[in-house]
C-alpha atoms as a PDB file:
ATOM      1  CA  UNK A   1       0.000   0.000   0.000  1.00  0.00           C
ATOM      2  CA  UNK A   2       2.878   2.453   0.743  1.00  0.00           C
ATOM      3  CA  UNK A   3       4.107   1.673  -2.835  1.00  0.00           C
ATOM      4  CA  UNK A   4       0.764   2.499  -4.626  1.00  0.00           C
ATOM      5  CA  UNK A   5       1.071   5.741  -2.208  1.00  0.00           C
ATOM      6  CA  UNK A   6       4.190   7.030  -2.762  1.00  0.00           C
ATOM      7  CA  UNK A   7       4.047   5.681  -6.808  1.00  0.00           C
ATOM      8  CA  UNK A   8       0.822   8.676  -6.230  1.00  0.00           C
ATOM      9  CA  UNK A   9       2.803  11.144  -4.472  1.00  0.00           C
ATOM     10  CA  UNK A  10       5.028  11.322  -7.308  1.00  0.00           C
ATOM     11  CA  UNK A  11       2.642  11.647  -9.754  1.00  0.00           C
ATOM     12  CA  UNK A  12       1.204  14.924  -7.446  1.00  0.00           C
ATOM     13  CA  UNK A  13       4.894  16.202  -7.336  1.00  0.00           C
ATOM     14  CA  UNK A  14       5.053  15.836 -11.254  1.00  0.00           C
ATOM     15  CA  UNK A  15       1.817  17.838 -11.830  1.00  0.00           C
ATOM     16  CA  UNK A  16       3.037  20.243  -9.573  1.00  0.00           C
ATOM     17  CA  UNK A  17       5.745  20.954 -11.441  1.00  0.00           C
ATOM     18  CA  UNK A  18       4.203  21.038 -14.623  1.00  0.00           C
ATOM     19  CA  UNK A  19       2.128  23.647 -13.604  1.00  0.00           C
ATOM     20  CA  UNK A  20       4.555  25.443 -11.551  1.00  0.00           C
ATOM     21  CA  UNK A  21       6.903  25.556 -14.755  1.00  0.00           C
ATOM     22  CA  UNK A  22       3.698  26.972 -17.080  1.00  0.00           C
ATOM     23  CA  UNK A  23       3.280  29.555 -14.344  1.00  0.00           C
ATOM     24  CA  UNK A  24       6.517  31.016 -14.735  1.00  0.00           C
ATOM     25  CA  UNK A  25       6.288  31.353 -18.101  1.00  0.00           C
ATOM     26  CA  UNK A  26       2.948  32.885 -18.132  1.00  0.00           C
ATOM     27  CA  UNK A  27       4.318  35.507 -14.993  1.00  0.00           C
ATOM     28  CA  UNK A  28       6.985  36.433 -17.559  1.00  0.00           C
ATOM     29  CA  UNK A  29       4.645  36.932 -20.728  1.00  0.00           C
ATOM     30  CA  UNK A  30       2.352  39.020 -18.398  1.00  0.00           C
ATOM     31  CA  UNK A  31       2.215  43.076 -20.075  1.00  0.00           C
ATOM     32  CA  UNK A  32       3.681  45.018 -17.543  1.00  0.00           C
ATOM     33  CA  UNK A  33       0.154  47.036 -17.076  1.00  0.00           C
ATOM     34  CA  UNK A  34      -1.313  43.528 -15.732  1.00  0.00           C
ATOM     35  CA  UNK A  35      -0.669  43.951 -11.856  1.00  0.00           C
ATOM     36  CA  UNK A  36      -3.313  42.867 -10.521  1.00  0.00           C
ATOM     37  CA  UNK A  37      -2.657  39.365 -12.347  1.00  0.00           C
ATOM     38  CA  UNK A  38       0.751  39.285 -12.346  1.00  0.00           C
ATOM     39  CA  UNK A  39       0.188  39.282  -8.591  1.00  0.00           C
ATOM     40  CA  UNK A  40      -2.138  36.420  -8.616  1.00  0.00           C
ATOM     41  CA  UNK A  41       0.361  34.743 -10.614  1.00  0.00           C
ATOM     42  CA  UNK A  42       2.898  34.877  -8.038  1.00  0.00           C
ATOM     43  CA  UNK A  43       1.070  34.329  -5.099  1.00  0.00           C
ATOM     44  CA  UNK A  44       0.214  30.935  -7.495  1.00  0.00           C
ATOM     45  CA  UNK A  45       3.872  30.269  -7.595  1.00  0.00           C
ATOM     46  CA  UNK A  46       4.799  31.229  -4.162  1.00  0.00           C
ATOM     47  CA  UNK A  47       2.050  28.325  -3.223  1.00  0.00           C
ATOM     48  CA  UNK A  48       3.290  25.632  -5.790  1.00  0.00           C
ATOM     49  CA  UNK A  49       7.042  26.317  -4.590  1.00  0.00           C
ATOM     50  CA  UNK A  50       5.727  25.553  -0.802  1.00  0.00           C
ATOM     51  CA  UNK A  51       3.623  22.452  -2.193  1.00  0.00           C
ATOM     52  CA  UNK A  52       6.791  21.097  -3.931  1.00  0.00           C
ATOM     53  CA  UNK A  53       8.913  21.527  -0.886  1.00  0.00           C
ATOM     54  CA  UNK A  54       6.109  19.817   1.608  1.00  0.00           C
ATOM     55  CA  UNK A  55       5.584  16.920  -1.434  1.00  0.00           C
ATOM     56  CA  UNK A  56       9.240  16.060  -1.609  1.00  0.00           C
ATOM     57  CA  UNK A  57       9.788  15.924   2.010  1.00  0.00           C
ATOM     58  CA  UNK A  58       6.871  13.624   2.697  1.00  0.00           C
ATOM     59  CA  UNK A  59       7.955  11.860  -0.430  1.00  0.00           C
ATOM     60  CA  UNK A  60      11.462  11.115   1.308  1.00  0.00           C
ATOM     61  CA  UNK A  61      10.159   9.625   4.011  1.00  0.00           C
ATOM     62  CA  UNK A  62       7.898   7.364   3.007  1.00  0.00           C
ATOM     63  CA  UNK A  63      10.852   6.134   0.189  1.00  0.00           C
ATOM     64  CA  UNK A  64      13.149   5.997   3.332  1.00  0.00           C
ATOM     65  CA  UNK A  65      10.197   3.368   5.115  1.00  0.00           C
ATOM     66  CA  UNK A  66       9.447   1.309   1.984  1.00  0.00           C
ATOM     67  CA  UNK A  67      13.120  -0.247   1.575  1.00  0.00           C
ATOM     68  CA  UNK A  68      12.407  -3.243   2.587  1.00  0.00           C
ATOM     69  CA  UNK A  69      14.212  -5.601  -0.084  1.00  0.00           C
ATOM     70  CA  UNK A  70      16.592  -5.318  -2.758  1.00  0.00           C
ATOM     71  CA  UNK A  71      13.750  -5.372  -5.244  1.00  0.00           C
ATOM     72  CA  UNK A  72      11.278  -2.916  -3.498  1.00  0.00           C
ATOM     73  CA  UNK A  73      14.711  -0.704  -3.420  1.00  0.00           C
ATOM     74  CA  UNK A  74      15.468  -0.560  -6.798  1.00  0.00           C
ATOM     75  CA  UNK A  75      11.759  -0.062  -8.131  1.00  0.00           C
ATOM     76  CA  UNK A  76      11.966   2.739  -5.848  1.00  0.00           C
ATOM     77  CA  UNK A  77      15.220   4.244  -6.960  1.00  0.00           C
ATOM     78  CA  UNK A  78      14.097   4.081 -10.990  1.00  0.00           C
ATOM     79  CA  UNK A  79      10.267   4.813 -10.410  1.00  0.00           C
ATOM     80  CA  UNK A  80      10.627   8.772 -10.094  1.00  0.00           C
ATOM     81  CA  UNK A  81      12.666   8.558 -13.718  1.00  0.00           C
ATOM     82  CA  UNK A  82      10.264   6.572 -15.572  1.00  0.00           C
ATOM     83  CA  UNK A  83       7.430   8.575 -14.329  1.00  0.00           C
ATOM     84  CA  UNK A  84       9.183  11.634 -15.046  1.00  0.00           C
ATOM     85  CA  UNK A  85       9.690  10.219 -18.497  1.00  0.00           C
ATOM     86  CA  UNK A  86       5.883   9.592 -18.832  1.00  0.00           C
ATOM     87  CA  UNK A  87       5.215  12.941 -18.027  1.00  0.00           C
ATOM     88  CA  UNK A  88       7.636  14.488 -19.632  1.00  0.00           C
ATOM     89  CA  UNK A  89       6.034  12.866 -23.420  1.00  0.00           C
ATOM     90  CA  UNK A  90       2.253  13.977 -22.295  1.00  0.00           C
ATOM     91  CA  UNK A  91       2.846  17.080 -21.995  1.00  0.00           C
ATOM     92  CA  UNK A  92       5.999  18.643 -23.408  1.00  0.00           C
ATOM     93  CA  UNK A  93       4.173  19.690 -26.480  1.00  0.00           C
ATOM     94  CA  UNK A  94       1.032  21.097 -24.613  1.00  0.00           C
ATOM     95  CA  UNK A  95       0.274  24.245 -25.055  1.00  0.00           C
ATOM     96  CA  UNK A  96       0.903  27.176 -21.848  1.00  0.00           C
ATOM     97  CA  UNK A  97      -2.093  29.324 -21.664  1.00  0.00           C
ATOM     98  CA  UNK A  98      -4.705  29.834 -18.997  1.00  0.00           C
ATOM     99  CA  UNK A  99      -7.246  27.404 -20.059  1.00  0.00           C
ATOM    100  CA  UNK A 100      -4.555  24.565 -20.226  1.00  0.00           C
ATOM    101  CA  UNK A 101      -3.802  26.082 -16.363  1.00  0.00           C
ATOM    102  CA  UNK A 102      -7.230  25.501 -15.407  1.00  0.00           C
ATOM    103  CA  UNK A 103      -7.030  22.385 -16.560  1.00  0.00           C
ATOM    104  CA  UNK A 104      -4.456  20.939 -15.263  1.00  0.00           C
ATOM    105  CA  UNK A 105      -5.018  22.798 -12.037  1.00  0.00           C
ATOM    106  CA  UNK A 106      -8.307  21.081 -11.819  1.00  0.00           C
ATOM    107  CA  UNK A 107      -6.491  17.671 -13.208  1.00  0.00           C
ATOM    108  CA  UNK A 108      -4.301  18.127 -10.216  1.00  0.00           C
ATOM    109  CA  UNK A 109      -6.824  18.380  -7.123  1.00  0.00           C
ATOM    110  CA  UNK A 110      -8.709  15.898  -8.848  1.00  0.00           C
ATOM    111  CA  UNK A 111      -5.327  13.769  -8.106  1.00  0.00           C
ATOM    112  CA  UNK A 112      -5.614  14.597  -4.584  1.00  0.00           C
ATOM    113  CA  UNK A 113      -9.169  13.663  -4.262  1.00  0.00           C
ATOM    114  CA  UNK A 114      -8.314   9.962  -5.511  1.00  0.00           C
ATOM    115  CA  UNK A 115      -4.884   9.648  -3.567  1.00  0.00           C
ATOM    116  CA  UNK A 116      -7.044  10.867  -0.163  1.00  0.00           C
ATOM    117  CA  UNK A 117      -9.959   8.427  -1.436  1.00  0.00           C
ATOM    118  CA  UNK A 118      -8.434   5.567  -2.258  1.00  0.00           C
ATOM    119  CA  UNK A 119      -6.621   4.057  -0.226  1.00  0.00           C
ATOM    120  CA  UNK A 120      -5.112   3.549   3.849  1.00  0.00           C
ATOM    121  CA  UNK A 121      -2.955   6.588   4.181  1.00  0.00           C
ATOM    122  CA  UNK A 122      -1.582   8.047   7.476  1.00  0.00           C
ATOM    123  CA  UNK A 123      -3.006  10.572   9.397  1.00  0.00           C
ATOM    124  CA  UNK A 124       0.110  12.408   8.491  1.00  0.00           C
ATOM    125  CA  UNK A 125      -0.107  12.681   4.982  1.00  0.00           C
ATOM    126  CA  UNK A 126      -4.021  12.795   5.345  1.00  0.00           C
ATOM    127  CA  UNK A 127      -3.521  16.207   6.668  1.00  0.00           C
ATOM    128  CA  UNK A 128      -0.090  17.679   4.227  1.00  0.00           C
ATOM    129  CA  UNK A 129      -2.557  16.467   1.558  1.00  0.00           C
ATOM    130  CA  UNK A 130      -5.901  18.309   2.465  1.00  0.00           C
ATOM    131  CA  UNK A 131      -4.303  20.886   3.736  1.00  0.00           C
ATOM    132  CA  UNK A 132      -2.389  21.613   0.624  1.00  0.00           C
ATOM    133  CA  UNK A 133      -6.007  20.566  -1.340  1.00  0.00           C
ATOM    134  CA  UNK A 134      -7.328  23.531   0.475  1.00  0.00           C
ATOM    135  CA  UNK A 135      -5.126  26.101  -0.266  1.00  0.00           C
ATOM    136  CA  UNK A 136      -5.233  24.987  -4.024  1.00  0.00           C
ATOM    137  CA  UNK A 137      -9.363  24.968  -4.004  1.00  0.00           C
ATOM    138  CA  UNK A 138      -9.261  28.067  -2.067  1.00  0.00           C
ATOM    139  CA  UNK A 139      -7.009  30.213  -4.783  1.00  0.00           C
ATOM    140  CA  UNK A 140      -8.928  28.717  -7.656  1.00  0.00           C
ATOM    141  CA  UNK A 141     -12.297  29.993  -6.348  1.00  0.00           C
END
């Protein structure tokens, strides 16, 4: 169960990225006259960047617990690569524009629904998880 977990986990962290990456390139194509968005923008970025820090920290943890044979250790050292490979051909030639950002964004805490949903999960990542759900529903509102 911890493997179908953190194999999840990753897959949030991945998102998270992607749209953290289309928001800096949207903040830096943003007219100058634009304030008021280029400071919803950031505060979008300033949330991703504190999502990405809590993911990969719960993320090492849980990797740290899992090793419990050679074969569970490996898996676990090649799985972030091969997802990050996956990723990487869905959506390299995707378009960055707000509607794509409001998709994925609602791609993403549709992730988090299913990874809270689905499964036995600690208390502890229970709460990183809706807690970061929350801030993420809360901005897109």
């Amino acid at each position: 169960m911890r493997f179908q977990l953190y194999s999840q986990l990753l897959r949030l962290d991945l998102s998270n990225d992607h749209l953290l990456q289309m928001y800096y390139i949207l903040y830096y194509d943003i007219p100058k006259e634009e304030k008021e968005l280029a400071e919803n923008v950031d505060r979008l970025i300033i949330l991703r960047e504190k999502i990405k820090l809590e993911l990969r920290g719960h993320l090492f943890s849980i990797k740290n617990a899992i090793r419990e044979s050679k074969i569970a250790s490996t898996v676990m050292e090649y799985l972030p690569m091969f997802l990050k490979l996956e990723y990487l051909a869905r959506n390299t030639f995707s378009n960055t524009d707000w509607e794509v950002c409001y998709q994925k964004e609602r791609q993403n805490i549709k992730m988090y629904y299913e990874t809270l949903y689905n499964q036995n999960i600690s208390s502890s990542t229970v709460d990183i998880l809706l807690q970061q759900k929350r801030r993420l529903e809360s901005l897109s509102k």
